[in-house]
C-alpha atoms as a PDB file:
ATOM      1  CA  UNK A   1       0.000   0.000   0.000  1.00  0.00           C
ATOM      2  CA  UNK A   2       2.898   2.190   0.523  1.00  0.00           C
ATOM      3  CA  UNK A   3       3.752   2.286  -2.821  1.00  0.00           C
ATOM      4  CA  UNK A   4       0.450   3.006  -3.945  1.00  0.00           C
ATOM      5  CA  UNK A   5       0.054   5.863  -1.715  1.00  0.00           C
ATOM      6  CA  UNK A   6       3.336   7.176  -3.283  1.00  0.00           C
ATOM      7  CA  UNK A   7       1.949   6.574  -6.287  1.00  0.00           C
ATOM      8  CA  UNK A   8      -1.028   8.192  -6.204  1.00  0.00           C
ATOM      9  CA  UNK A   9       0.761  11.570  -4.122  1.00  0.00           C
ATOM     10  CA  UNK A  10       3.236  11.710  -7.724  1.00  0.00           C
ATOM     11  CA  UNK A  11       0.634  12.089  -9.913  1.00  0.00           C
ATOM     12  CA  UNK A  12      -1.443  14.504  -7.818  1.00  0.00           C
ATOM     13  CA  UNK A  13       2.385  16.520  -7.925  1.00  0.00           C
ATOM     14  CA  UNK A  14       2.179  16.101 -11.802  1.00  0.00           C
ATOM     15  CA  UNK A  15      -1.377  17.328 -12.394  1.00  0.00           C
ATOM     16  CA  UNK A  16      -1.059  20.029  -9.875  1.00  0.00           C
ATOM     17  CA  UNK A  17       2.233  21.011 -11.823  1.00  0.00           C
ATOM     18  CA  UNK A  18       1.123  20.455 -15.503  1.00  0.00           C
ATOM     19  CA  UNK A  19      -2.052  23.226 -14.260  1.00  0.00           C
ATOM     20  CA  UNK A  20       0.679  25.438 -13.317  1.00  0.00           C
ATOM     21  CA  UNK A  21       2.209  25.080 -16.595  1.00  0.00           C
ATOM     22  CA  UNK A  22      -0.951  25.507 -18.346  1.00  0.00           C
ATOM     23  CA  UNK A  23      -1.396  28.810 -16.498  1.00  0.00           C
ATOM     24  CA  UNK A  24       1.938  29.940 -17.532  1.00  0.00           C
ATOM     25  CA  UNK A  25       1.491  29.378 -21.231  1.00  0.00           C
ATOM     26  CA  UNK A  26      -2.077  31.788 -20.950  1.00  0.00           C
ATOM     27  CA  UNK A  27      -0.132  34.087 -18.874  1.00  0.00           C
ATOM     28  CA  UNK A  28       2.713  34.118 -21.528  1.00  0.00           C
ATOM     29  CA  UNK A  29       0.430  34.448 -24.493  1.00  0.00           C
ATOM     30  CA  UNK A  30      -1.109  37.064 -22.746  1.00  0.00           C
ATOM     31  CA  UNK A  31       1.707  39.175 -22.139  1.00  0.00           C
ATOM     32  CA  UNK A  32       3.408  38.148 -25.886  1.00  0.00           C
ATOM     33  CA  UNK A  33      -0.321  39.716 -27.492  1.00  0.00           C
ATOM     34  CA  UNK A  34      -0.007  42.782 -24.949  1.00  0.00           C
ATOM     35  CA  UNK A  35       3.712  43.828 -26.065  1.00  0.00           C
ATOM     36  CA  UNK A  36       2.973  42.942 -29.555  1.00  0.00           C
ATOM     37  CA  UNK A  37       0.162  45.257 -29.594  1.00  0.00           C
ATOM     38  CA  UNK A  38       2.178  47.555 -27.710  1.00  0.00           C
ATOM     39  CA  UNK A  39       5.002  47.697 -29.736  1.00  0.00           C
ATOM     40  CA  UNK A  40       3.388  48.015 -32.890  1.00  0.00           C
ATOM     41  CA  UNK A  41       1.806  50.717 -31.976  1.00  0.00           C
ATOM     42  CA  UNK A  42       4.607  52.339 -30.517  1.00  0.00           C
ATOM     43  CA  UNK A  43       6.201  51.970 -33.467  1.00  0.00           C
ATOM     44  CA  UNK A  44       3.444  53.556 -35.375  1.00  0.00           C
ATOM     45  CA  UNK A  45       3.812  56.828 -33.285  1.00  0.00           C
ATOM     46  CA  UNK A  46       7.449  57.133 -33.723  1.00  0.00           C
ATOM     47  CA  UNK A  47       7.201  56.585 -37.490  1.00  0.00           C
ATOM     48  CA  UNK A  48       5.127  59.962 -37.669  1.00  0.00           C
ATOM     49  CA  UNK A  49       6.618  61.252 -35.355  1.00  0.00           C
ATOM     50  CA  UNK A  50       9.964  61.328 -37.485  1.00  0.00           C
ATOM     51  CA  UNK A  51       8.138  61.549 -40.740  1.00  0.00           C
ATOM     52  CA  UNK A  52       6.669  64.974 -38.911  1.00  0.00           C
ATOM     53  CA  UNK A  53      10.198  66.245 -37.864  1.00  0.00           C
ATOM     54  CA  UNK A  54      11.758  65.922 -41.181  1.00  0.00           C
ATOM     55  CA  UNK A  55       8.434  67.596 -43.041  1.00  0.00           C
ATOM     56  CA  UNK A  56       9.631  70.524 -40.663  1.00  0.00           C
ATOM     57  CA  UNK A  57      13.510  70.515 -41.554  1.00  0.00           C
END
């Protein structure tokens, strides 16, 4: 029964891991489609931003 028991408290560690994984990977996209968004529209500002500087040279 020992062994069992053992058993049985590994894969409760697995699953309880494998959810924390699964969290990480929404967390990750999340934070991937917030800095993409970001940084595209960052870069959108600074493009006319310079494009407006060098209409005023």
């Amino acid at each position: 029964m020992e062994v069992y028991d053992e058993l049985e408290r590994a894969l409760k560690e697995i699953e309880r891991l494998n959810d924390i994984i699964k969290r990480l990977e929404e967390d990750l996209k999340e934070m991937y489609l917030t800095f993409g968004e970001f940084s595209e529209e960052y870069t959108e500002n600074k493009i006319k931003e310079l494009k407006g500087s060098s209409n005023n040279e």
